[in-house]
Protein backbone atom coordinates (compact mmCIF):
# COMPACT_ATOMS: atom_id res chain seq x y z
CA UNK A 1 101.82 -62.09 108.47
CA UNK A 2 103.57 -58.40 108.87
CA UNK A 3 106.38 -57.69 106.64
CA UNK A 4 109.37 -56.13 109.02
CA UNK A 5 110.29 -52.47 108.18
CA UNK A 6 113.53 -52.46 105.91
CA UNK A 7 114.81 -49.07 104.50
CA UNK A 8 117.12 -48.33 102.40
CA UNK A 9 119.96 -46.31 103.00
CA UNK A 10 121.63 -45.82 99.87
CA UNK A 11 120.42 -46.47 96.28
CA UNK A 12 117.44 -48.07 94.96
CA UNK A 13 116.02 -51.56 95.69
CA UNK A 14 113.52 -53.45 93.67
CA UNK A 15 110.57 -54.52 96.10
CA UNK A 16 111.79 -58.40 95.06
CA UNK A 17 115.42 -57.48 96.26
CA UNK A 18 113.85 -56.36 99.35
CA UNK A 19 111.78 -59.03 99.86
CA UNK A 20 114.51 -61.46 99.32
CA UNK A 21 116.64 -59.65 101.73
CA UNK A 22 113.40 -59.87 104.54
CA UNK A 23 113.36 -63.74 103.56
CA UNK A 24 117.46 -64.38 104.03
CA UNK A 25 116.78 -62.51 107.21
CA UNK A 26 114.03 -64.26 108.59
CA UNK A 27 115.16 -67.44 107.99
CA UNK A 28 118.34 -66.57 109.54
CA UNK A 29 116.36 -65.47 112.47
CA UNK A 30 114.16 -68.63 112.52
CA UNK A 31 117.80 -71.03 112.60
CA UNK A 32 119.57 -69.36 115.61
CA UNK A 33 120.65 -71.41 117.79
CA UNK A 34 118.58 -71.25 121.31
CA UNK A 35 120.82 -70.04 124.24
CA UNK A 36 122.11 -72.93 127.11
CA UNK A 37 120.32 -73.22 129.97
CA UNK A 38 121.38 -71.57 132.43
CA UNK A 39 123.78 -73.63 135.31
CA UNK A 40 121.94 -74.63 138.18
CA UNK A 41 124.60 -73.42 141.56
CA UNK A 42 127.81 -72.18 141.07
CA UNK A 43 130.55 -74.00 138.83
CA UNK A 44 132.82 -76.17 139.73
CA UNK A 45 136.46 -74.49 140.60
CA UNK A 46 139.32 -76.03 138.60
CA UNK A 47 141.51 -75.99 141.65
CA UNK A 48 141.20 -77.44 145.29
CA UNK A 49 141.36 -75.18 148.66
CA UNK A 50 144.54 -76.10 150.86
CA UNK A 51 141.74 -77.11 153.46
CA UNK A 52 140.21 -79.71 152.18
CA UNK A 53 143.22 -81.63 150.81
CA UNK A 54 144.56 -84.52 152.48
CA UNK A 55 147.47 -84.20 154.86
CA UNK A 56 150.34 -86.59 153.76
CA UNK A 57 151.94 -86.28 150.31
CA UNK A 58 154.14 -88.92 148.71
CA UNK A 59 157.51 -88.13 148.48
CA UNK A 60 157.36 -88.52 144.71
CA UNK A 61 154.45 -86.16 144.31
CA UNK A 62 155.55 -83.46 142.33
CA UNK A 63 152.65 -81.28 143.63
C-alpha cells in the first residue's frame, strides 16, 4: 500500500498527525457517493408544444 504525498505548509506535524490526517482522508475518499448514471435520451420537458395539444378547451379551463 503507498502512502499519498501530504506536505505541510505551515508548522510542524508529528508523522501520527499526518498519518491520521491520510486516514480521515482516505476514508473520506473510500465513502463518496458514486455519481448517477447518466439519462438515457433527452429529458422530459415540463411543458407541452401548442402542436400536440388537443383542439377544444372547456370553457372552465383556466389554461
Amino acid at each position: 500500500m503507498t502512502t499519498p504525498d501530504i506536505r505541510v505548509e505551515k508548522g510542524h506535524a508529528e508523522p501520527e498527525e499526518v498519518a491520521a490526517i491520510a486516514a480521515i482522508l482516505m476514508a473520506r475518499a473510500a465513502n463518496a457517493p458514486t455519481p448517477a448514471p447518466a439519462h438515457r435520451g433527452r429529458p422530459r420537458a415540463g411543458w407541452r408544444r401548442l402542436e400536440r395539444e388537443p383542439g377544444f378547451r372547456a370553457p372552465h379551463s383556466w389554461r
